[in-house]
Protein backbone atom coordinates (compact mmCIF):
# COMPACT_ATOMS: atom_id res chain seq x y z
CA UNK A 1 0.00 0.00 0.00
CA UNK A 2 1.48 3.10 -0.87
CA UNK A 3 -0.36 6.65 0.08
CA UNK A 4 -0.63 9.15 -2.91
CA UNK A 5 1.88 11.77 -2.73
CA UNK A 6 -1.47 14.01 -2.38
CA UNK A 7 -2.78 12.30 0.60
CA UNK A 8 -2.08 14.01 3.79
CA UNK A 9 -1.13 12.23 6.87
CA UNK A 10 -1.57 12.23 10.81
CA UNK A 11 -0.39 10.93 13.82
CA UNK A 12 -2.25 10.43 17.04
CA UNK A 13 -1.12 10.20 20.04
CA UNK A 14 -2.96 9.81 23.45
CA UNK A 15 -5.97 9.02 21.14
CA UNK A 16 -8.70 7.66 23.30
CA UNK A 17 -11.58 6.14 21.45
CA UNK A 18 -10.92 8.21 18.13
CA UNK A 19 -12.89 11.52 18.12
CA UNK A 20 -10.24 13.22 16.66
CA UNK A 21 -10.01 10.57 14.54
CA UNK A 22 -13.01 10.20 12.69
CA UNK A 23 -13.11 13.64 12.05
CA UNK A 24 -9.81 13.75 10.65
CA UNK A 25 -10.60 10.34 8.54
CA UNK A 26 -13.65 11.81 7.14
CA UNK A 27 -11.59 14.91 6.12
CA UNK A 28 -9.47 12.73 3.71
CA UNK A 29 -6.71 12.50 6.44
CA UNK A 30 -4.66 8.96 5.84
CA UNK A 31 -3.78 7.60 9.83
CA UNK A 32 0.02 6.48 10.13
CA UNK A 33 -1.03 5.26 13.56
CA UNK A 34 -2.48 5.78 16.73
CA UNK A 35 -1.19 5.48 20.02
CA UNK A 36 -3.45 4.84 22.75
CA UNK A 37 -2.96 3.23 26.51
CA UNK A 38 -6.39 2.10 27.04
CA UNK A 39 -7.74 -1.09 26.38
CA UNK A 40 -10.81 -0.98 25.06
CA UNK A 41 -10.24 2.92 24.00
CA UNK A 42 -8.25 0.74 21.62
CA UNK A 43 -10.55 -1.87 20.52
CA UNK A 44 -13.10 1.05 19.52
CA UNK A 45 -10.50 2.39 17.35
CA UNK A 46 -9.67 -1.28 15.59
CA UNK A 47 -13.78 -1.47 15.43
CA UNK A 48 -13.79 1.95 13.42
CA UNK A 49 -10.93 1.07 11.32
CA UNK A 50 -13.07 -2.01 10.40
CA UNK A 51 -16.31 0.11 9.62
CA UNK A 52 -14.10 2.49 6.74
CA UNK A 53 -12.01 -0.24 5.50
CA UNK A 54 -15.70 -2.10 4.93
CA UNK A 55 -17.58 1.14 3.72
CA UNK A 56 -15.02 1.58 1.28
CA UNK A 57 -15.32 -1.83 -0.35
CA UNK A 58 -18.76 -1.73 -0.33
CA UNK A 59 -19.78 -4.31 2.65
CA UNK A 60 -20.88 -2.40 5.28
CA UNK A 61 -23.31 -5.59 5.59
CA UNK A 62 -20.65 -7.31 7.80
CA UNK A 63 -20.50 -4.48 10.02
CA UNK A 64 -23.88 -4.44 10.96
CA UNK A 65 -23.82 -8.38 11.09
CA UNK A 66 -21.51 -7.43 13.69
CA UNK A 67 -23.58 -4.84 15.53
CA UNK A 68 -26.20 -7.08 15.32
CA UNK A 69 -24.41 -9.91 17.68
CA UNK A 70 -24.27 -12.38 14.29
CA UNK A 71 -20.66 -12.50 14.50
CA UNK A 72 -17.97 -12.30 16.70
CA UNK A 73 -15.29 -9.57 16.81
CA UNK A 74 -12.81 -11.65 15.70
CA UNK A 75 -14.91 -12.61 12.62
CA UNK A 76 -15.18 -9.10 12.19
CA UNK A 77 -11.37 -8.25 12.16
CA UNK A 78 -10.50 -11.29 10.27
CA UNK A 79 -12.39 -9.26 7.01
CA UNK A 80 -9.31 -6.26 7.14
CA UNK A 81 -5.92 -6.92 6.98
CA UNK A 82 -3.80 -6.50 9.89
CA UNK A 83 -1.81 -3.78 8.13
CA UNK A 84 -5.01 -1.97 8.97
CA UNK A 85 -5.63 -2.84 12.54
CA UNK A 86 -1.88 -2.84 13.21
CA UNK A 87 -2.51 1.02 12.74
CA UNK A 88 -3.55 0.98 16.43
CA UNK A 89 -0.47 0.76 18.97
CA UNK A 90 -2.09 0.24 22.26
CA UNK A 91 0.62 1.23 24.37
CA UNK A 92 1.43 4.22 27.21
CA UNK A 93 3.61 7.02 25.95
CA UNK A 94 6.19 7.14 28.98
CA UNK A 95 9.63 8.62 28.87
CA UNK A 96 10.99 4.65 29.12
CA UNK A 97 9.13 3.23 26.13
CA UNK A 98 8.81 6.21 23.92
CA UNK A 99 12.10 5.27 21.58
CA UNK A 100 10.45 2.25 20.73
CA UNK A 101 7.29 3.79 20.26
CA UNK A 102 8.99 5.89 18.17
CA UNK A 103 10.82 2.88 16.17
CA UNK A 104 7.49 0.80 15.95
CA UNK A 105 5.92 4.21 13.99
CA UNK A 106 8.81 4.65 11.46
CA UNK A 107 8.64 0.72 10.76
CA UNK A 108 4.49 1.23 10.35
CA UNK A 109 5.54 3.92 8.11
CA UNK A 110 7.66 2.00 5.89
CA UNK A 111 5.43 -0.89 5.45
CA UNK A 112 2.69 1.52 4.07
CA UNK A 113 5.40 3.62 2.03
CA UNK A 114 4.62 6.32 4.01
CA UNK A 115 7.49 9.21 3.66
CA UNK A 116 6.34 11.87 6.07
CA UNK A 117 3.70 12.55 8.93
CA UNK A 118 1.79 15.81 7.91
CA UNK A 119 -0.02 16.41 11.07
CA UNK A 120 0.32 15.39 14.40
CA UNK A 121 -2.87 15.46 16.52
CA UNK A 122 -3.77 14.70 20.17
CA UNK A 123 -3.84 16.21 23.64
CA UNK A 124 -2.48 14.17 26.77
CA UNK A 125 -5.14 13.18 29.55
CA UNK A 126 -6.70 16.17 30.27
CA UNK A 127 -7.60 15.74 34.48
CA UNK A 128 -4.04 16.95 35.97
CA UNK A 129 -5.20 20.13 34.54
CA UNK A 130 -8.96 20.21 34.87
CA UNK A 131 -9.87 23.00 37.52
CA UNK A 132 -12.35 19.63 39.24
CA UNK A 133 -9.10 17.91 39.64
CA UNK A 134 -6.91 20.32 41.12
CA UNK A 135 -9.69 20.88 43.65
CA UNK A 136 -9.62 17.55 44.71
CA UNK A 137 -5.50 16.52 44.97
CA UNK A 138 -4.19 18.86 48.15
CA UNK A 139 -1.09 19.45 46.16
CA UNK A 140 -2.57 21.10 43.02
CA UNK A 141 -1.54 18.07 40.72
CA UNK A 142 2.28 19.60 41.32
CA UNK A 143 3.37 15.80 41.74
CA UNK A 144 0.86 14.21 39.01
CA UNK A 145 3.40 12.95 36.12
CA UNK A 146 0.17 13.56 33.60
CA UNK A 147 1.44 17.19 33.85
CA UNK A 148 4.50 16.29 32.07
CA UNK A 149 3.18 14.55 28.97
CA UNK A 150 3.27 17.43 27.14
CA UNK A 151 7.43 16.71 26.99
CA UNK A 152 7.08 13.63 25.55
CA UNK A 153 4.46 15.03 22.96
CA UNK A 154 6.97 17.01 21.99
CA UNK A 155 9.68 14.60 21.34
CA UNK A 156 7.22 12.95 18.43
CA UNK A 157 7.22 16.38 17.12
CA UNK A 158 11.13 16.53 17.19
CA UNK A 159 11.94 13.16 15.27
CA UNK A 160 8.73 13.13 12.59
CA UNK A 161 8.82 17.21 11.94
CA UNK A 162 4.96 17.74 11.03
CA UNK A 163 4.31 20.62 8.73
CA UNK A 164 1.23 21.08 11.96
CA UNK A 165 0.15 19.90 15.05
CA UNK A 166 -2.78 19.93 16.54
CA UNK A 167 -3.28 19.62 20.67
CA UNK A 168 -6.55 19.19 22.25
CA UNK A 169 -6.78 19.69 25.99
CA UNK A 170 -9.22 21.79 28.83
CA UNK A 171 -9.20 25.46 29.43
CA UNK A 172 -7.80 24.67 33.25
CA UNK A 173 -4.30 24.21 31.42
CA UNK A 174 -3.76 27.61 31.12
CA UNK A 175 -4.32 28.44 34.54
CA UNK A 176 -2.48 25.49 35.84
CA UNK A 177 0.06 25.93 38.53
CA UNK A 178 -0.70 29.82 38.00
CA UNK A 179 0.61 29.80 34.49
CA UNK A 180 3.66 28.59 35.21
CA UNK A 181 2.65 25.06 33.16
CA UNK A 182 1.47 26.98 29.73
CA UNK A 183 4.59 29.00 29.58
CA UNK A 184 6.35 26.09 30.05
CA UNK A 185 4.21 24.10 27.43
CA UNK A 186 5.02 26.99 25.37
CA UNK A 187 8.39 27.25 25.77
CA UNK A 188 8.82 23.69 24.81
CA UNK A 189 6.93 23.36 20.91
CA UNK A 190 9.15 26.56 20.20
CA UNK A 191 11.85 25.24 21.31
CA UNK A 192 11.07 22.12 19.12
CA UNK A 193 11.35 24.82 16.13
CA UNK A 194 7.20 25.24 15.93
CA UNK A 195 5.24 28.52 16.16
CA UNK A 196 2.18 28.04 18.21
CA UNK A 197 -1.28 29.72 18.86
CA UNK A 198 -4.05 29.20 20.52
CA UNK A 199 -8.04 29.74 21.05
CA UNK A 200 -10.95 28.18 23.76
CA UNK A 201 -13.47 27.06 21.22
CA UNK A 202 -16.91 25.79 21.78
CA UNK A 203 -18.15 22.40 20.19
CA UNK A 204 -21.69 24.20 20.18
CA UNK A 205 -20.46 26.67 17.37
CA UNK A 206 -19.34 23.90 15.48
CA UNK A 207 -22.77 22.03 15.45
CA UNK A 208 -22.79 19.89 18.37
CA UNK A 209 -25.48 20.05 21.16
CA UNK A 210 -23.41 20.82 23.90
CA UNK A 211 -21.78 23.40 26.18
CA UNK A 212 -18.19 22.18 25.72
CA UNK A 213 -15.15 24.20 26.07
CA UNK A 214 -11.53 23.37 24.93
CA UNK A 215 -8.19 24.45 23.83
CA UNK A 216 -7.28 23.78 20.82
CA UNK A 217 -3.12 24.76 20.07
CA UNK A 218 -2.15 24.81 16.83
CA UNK A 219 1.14 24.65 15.68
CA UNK A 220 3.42 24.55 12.72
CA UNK A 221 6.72 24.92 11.75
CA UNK A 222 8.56 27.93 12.08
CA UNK A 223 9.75 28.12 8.59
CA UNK A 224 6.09 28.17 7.24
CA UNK A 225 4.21 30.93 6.54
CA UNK A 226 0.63 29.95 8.40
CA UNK A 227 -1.86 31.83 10.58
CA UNK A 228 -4.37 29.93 13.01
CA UNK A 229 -7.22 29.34 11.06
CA UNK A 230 -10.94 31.44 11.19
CA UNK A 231 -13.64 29.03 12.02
CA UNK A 232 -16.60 30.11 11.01
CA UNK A 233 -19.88 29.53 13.49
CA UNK A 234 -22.23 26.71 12.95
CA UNK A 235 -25.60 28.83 13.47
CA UNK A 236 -27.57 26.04 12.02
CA UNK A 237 -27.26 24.34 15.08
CA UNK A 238 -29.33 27.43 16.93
CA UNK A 239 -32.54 26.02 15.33
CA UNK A 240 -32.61 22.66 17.49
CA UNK A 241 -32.72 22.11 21.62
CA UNK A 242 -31.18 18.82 23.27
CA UNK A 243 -34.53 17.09 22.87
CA UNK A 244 -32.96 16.35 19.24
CA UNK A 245 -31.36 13.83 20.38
CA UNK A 246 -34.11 12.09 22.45
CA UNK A 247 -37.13 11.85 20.81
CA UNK A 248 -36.60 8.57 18.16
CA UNK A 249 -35.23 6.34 20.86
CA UNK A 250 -37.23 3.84 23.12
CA UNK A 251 -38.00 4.49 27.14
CA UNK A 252 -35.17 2.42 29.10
CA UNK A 253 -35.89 1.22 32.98
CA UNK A 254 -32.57 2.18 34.74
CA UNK A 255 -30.37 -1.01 34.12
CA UNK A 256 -31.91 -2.12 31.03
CA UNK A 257 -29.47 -2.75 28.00
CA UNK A 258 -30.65 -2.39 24.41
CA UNK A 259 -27.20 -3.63 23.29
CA UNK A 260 -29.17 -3.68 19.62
CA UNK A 261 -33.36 -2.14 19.24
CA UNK A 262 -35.39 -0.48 17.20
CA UNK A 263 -35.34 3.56 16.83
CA UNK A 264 -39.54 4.59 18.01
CA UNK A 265 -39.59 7.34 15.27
CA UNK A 266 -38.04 8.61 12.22
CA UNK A 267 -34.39 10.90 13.20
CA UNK A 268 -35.03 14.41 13.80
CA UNK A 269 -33.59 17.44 11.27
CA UNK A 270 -31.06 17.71 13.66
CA UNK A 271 -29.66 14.34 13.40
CA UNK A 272 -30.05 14.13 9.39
CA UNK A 273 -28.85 17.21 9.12
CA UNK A 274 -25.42 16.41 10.85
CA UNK A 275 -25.07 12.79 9.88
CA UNK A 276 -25.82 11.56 13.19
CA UNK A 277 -28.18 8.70 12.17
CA UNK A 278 -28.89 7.70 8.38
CA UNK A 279 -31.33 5.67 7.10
CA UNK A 280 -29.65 2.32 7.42
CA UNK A 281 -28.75 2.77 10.69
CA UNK A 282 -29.62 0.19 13.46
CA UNK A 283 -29.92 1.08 17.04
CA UNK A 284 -26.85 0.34 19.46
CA UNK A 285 -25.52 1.00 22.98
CA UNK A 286 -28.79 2.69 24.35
CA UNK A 287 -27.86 1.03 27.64
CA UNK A 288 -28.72 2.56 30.96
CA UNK A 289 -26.93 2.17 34.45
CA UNK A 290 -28.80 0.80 37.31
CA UNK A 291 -30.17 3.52 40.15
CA UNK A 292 -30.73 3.02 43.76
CA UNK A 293 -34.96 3.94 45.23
CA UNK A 294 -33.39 7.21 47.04
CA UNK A 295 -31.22 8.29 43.89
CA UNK A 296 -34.09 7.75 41.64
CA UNK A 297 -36.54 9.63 44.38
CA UNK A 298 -33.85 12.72 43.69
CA UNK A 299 -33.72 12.51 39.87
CA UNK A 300 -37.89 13.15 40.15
CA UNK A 301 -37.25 16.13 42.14
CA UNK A 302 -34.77 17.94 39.53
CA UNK A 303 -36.46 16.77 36.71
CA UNK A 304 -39.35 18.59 38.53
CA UNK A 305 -38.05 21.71 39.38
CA UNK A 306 -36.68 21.92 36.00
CA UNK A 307 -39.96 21.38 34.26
CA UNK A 308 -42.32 23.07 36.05
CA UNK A 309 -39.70 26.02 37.31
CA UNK A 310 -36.74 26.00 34.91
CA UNK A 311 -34.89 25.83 37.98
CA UNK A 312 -31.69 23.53 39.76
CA UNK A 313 -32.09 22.82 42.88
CA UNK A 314 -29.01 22.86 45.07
CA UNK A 315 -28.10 19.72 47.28
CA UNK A 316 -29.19 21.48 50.75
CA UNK A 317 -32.91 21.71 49.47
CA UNK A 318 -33.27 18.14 49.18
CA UNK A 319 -34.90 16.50 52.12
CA UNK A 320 -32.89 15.37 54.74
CA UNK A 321 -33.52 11.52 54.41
CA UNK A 322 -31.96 12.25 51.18
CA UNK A 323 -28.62 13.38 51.67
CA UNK A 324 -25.80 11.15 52.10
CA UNK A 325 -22.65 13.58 52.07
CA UNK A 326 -21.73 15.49 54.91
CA UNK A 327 -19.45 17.99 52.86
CA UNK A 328 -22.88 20.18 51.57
CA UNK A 329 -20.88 22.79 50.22
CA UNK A 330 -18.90 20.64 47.54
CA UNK A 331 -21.89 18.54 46.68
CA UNK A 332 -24.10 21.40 45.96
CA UNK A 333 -24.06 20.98 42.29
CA UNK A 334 -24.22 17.29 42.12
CA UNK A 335 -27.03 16.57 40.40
CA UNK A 336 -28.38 18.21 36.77
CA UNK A 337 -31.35 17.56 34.10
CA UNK A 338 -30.04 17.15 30.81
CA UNK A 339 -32.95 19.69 30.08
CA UNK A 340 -34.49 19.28 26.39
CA UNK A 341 -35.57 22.36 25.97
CA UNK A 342 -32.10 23.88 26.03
CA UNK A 343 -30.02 24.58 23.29
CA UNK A 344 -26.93 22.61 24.43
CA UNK A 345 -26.32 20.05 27.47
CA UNK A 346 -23.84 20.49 30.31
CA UNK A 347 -19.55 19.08 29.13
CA UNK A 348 -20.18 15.38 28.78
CA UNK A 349 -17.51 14.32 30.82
CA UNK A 350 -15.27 11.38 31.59
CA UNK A 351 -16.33 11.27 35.57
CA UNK A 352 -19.97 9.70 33.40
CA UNK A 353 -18.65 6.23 33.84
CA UNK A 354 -18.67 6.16 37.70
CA UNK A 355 -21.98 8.06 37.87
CA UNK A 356 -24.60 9.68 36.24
CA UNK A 357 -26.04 12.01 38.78
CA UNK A 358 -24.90 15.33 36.68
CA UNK A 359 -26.94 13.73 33.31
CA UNK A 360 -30.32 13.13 34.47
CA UNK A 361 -32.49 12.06 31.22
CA UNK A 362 -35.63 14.54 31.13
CA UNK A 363 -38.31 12.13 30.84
CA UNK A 364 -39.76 11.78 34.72
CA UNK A 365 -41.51 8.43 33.41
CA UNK A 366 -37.84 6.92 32.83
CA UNK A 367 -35.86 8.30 35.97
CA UNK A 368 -32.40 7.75 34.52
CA UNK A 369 -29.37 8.89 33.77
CA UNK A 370 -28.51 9.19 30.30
CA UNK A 371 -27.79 6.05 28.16
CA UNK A 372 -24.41 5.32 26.34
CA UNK A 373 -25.87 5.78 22.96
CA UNK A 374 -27.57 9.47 23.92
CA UNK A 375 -24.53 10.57 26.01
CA UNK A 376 -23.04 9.28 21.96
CA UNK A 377 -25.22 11.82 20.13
CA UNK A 378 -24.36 14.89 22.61
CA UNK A 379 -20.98 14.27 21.68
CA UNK A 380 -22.06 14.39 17.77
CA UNK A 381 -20.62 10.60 17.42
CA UNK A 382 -22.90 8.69 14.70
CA UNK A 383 -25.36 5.99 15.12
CA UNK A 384 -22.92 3.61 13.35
CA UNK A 385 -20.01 4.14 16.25
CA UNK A 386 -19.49 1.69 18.46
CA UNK A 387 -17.84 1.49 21.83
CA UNK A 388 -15.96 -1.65 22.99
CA UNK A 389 -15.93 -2.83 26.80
CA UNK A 390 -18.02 -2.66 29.36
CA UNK A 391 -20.64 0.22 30.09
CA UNK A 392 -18.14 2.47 32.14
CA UNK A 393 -15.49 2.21 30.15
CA UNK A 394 -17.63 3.35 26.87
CA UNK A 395 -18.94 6.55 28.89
CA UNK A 396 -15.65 7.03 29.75
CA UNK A 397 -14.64 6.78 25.94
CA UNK A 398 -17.28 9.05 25.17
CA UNK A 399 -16.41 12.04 28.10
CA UNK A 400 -12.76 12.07 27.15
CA UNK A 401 -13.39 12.45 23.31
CA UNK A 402 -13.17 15.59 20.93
CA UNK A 403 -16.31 15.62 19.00
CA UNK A 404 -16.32 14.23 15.53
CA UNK A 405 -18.37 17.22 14.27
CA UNK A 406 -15.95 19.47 15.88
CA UNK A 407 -12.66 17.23 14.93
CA UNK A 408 -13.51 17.29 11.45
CA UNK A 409 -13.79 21.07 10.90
CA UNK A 410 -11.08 21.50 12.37
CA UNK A 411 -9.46 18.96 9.90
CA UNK A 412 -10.88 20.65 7.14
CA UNK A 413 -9.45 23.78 7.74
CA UNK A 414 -5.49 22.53 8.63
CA UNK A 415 -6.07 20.34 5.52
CA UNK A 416 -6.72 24.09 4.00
CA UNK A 417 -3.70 25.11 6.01
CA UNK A 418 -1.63 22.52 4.53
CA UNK A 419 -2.58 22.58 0.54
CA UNK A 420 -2.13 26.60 1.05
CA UNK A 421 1.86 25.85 0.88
């Protein structure tokens, strides 16, 4: 396989379950490889591989065999060869191992006749420098080696020289250790011979139905003549409320799993609109955690209040029989209403797969938290994406991604960035 001389290239790295990557995939992008610690993080992005490599040759019917519990997942990957799935390095970037992280890429590289890496994307785990975090470690993450990773980001930039980079991560780095860590994140991609600048963008101007914050440095080298790109805002998006997302899938009972189902109505504009669920979609992942009497006793309260009053209660107005944590003042904001009639939900975040007090689903017949697949569609991922592992690690997936719909404008524009030269 060799890549036209056209085709562009990236590199992941700390690449979760592949937001960044489907958007830069359906920009035309070619992956040299990903490199991602987790598990099942790195099953989804085999699984994904498998659903282009099968679009592309026209059999997207073994895919949804596969969604559809017909076959197994090693049927499925037996259908791509592994110079495909070998794309997917599931390993921890760490000062020991990153030479031979580094050799394994160049060798990927040569079996595809790749010459060059184009773009580097990625953003090291974000929760050393998430304002939540901080709050919680009594020494301000000073000690927390996740700090650091940023270094070692930078040595892939050193050895494979990207024209750009891309790096993802949450406002709370620029306030981290009271600026001290951006300058020093700064200091180091210029030192590595890359001119950098930055913006906080919101996935909500970029289609998504969600109040979502984030970084996003871009770099490239200094040599080049480029300018951060203008991103245009999605006001499409201001026609349609949250309830978008709800209203074609079926009631669940807390702890019921529709690991495959039926969709109860045809997908709204909103969905059509941004590719969320096509016509030959089937229904996947609209599993639900299981809730305690007294949680679910709470959810009807907020759900409530937010309904009749447009209003969030605080924790102290619950009744007493109700409260469980002693520490009122930190626990005030615990619980939230992913309200439909809003025009974007609360950050979908990773802390989703050990709870899901802060994503109460609407409907007070259902008194839930939000299923996988729905917690899926706020974070613009398509019908046709599925998460590998159990239910906490897939709502973990799903907190810690970039959206698609945001990842791939973003690729459209450094692929603009790029072709400009």
């Amino acid at each position: 396989m060799r890549v036209n001389s056209k085709q562009l290239t990236y590199l992941e790295l700390f690449a979760g379950a592949g937001g960044l990557a489907e958007g830069f995939s359906s920009a035309g992008f070619t992956p040299v490889a990903y490199v991602e610690m987790d598990r099942y993080a790195s099953l989804t992005l085999k699984t994904r591989i498998v659903y282009h490599y099968l679009v592309k040759k026209g059999k997207a019917g073994i895919y949804t065999k596969y969604l559809q519990k017909k076959i197994s997942r090693e049927e499925l990957y037996g259908m791509v060869p592994n110079i495909e799935l070998n794309t997917v390095i599931n390993e921890e970037i760490s000062e020991e191992n990153i030479y031979y992280l580094i050799g394994v890429i160049q060798n990927k590289m040569k079996q595809k006749k790749i010459e060059n890496v184009d773009v580097i994307v990625g953003g090291p785990p974000c929760q050393a420098y998430s304002l939540i975090g901080r709050a919680r470690d009594p020494y301000r993450m000073k000690n927390d080696r996740r700090n650091y990773l940023y270094q070692l980001y930078v040595k892939f930039l050193e050895v494979f020289k990207p024209k750009v980079f891309v790096f993802e991560n949450v406002p709370g780095l620029l306030s981290a250790g009271n600026g001290k860590l951006w300058e020093d994140v700064q200091r180091y991609f210029k030192e590595a011979g890359f001119k950098i600048e930055y913006k906080i963008l919101n996935a909500y101007d970029f289609g998504v139905l969600q109040n979502r914050k984030r970084i996003i440095v871009i770099g490239w080298r200094i040599e080049l003549n480029l300018e951060y790109p203008e991103f245009e805002k999605d006001s499409y998006v201001e026609k349609f409320n949250v309830k978008e997302v709800f209203k074609d899938l079926p009631p669940l009972k807390p702890g019921e799993k529709m690991y495959t189902g039926e969709y109860i109505g045809e997908p709204s504009e909103y969905l059509k609109y941004y590719g969320i669920r096509n016509n030959d979609d089937i229904l996947t992942l609209h599993i639900a955690r299981n809730h305690n009497e007294r949680d679910r006793r709470i959810y009807k309260l907020y759900i409530e209040a937010w309904m009749k009053e447009k209003r969030r209660p605080e924790y102290n107005e619950l009744p007493e029989e109700l409260k469980t944590h002693r520490n009122r003042k930190a626990f005030k904001d615990r619980f939230k209403v992913v309200a439909p009639d809003l025009p974007y939900s609360q950050t979908i975040v990773a802390h989703l797969g050990k709870d899901g007090h802060y994503f109460i689903h609407p409907d007070i017949n259902q008194l839930r938290s939000i299923s996988v697949r729905e917690a899926a569609r706020l974070q613009s991922f398509p019908d046709n994406f599925y998460f590998e592992g159990p239910m906490t690690a897939m709502f973990r997936q799903i907190g810690n991604a970039v959206p698609p719909l945001m990842a791939q404008k973003i690729a459209e524009k450094i692929k603009e960035m790029i072709n400009a030269l």
